[in-house]
PDB file of N, CA and C in Angstrom:
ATOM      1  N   UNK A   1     179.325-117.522  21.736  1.00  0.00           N
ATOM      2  CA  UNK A   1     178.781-118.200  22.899  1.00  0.00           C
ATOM      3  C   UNK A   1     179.908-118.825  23.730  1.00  0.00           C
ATOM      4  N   UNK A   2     180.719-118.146  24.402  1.00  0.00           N
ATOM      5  CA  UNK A   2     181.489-118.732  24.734  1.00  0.00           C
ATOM      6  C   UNK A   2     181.414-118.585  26.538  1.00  0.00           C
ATOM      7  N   UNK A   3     181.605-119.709  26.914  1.00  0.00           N
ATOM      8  CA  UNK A   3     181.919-120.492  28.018  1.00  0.00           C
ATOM      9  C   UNK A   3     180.142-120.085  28.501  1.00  0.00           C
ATOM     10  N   UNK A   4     179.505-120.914  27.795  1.00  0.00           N
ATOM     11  CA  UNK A   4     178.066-121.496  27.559  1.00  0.00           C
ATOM     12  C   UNK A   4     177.797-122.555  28.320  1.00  0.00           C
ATOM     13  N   UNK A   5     176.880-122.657  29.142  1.00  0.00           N
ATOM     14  CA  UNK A   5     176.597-124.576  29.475  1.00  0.00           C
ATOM     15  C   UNK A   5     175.474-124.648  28.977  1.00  0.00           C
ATOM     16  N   UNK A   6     175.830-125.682  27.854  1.00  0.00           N
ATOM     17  CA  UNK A   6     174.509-126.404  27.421  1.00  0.00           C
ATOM     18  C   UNK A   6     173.788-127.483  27.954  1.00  0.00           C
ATOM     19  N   UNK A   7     172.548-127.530  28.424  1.00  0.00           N
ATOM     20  CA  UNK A   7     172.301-129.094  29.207  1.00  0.00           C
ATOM     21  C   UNK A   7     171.602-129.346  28.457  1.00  0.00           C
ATOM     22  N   UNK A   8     171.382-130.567  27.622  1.00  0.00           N
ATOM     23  CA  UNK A   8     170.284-131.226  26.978  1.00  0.00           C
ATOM     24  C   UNK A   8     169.392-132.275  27.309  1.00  0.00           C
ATOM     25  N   UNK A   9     168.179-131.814  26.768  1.00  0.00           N
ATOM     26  CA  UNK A   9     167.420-133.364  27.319  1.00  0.00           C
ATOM     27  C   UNK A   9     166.910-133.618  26.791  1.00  0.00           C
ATOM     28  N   UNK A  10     167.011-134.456  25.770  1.00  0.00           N
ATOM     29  CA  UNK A  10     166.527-135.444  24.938  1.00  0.00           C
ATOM     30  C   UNK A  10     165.064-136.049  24.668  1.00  0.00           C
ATOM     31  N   UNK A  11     164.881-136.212  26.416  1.00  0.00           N
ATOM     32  CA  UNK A  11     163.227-137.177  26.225  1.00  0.00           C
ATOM     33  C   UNK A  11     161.993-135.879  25.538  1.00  0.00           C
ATOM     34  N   UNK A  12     161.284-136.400  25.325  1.00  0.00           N
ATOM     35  CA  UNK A  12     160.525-135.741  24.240  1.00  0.00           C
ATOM     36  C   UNK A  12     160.541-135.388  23.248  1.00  0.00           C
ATOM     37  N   UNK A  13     161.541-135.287  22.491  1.00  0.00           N
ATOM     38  CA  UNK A  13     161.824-134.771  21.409  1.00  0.00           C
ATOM     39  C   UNK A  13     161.395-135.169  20.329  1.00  0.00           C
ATOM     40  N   UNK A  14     160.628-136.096  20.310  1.00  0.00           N
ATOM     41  CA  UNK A  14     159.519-136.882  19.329  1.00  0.00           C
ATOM     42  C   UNK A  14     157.891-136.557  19.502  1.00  0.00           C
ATOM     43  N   UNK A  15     157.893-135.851  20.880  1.00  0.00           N
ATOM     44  CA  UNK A  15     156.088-135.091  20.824  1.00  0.00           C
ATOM     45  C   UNK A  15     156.414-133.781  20.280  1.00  0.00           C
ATOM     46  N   UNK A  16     155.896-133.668  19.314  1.00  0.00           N
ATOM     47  CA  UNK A  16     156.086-131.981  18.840  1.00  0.00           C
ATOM     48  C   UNK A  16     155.695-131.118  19.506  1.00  0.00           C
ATOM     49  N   UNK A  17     154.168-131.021  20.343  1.00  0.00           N
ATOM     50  CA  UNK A  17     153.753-130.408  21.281  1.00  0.00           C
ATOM     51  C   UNK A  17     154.927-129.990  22.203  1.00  0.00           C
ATOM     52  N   UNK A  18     155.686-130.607  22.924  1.00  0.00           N
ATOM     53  CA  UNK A  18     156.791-130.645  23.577  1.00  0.00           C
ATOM     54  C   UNK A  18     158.282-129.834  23.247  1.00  0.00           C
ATOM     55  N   UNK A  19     158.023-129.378  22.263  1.00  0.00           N
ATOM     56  CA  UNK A  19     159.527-128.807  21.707  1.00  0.00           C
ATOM     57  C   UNK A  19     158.943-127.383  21.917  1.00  0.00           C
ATOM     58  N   UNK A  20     160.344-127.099  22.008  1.00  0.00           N
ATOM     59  CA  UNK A  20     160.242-125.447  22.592  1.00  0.00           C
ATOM     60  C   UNK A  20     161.602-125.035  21.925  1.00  0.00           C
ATOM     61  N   UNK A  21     161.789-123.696  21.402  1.00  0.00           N
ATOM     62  CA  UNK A  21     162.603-122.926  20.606  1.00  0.00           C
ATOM     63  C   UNK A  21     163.863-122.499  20.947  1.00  0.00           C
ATOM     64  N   UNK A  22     164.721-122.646  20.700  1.00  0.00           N
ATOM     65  CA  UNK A  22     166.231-122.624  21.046  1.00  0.00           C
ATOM     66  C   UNK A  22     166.130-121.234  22.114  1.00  0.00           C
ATOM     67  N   UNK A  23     165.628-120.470  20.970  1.00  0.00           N
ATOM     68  CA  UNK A  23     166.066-119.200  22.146  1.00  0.00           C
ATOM     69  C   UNK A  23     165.136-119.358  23.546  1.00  0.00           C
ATOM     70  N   UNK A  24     164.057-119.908  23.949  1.00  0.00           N
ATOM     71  CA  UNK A  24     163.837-120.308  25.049  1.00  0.00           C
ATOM     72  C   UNK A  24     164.012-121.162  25.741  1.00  0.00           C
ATOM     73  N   UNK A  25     165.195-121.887  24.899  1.00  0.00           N
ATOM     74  CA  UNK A  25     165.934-122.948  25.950  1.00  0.00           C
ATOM     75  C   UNK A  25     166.899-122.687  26.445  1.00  0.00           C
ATOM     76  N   UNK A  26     167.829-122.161  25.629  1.00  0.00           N
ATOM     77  CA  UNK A  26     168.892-121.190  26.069  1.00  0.00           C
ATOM     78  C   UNK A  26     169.112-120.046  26.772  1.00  0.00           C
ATOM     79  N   UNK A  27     169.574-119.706  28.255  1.00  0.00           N
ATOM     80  CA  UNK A  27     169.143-118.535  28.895  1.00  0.00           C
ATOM     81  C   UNK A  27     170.845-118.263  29.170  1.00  0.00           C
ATOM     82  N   UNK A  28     171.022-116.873  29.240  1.00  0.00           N
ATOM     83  CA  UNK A  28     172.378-116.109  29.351  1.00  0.00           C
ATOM     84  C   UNK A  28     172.279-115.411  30.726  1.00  0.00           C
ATOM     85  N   UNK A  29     173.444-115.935  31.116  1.00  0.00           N
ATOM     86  CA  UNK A  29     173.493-114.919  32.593  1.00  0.00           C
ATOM     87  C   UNK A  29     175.055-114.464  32.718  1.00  0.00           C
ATOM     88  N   UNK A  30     174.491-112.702  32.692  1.00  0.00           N
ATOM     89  CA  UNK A  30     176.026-112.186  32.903  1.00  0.00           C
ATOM     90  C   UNK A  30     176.390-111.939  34.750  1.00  0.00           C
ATOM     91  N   UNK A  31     177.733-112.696  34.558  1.00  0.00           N
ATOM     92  CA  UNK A  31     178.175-112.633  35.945  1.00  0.00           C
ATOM     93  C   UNK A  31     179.222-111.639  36.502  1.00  0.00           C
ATOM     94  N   UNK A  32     180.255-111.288  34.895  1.00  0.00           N
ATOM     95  CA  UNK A  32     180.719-110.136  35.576  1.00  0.00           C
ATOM     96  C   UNK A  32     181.113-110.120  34.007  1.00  0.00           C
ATOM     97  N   UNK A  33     181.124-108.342  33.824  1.00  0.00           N
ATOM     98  CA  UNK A  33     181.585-107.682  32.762  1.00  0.00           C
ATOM     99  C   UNK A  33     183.279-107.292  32.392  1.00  0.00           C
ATOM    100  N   UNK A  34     184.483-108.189  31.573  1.00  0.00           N
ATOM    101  CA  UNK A  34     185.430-107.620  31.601  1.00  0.00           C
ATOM    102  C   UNK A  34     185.470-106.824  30.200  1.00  0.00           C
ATOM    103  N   UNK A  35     185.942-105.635  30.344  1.00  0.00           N
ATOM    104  CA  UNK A  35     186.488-104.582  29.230  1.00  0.00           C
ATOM    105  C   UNK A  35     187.263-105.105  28.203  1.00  0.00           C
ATOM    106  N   UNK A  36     187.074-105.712  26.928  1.00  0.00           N
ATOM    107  CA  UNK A  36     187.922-105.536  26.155  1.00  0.00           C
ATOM    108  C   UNK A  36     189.489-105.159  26.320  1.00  0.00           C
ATOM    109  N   UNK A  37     189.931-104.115  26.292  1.00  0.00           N
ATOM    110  CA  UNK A  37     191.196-103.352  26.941  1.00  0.00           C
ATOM    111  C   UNK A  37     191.651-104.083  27.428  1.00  0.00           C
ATOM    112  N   UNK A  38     191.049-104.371  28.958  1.00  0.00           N
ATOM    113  CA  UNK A  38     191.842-104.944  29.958  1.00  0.00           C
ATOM    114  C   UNK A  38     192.401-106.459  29.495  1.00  0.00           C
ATOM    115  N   UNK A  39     191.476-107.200  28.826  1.00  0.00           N
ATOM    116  CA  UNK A  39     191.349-108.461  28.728  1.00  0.00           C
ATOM    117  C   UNK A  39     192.601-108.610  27.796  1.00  0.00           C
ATOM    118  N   UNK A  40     193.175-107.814  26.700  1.00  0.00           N
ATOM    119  CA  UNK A  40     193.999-108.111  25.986  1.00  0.00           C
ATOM    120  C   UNK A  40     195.243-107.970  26.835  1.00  0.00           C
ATOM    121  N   UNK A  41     195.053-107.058  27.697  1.00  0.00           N
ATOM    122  CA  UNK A  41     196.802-106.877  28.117  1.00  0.00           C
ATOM    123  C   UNK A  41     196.704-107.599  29.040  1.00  0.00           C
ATOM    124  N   UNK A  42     195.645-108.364  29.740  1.00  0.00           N
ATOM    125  CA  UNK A  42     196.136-109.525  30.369  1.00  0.00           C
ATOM    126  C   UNK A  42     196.581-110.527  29.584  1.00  0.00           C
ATOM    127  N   UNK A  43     195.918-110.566  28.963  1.00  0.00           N
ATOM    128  CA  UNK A  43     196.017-111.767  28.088  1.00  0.00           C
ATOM    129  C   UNK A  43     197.627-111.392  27.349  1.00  0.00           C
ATOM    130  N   UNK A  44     198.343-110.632  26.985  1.00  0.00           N
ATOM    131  CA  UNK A  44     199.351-110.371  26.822  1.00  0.00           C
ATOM    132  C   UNK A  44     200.614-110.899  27.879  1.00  0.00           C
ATOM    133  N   UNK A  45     200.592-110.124  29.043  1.00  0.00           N
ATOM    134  CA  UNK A  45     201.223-110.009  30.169  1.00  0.00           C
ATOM    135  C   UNK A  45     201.585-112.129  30.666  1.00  0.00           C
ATOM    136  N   UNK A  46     200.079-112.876  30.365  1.00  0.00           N
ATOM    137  CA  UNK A  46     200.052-114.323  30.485  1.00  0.00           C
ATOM    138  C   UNK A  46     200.630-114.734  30.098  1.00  0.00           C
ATOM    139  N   UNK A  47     200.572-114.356  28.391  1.00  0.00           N
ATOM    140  CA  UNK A  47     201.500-115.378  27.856  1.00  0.00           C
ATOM    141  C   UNK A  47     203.090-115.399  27.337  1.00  0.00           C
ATOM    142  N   UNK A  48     203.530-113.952  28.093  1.00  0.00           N
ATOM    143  CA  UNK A  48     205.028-113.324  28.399  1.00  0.00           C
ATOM    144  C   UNK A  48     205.551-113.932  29.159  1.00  0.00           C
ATOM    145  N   UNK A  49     204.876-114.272  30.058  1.00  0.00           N
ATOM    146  CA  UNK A  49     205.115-114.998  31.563  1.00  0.00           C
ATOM    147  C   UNK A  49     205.092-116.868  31.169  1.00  0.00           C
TER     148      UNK A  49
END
């Protein structure tokens, strides 16, 4: 889960009615896809520099 924003909110969390399941609290949005590949030899090239 990386570079995740978690927002939490606390109030309710004592009505059980009210609780709802991680995976529907948690929603993923892909914004852009980098390749494996690429990502290492940047990541190489960075820390040469």
């Amino acid at each position: 889960m990386n570079r995740t924003i978690i927002v939490r909110r606390n109030y309710l969390h004592f009505v059980k009615k009210y609780q709802r399941p991680l995976s529907k609290t948690v929603r993923f949005n892909v914004v852009k896809v980098i390749p494996a590949g690429s990502a290492a030899a940047g990541k190489k090239a960075f820390t040469a520099a």
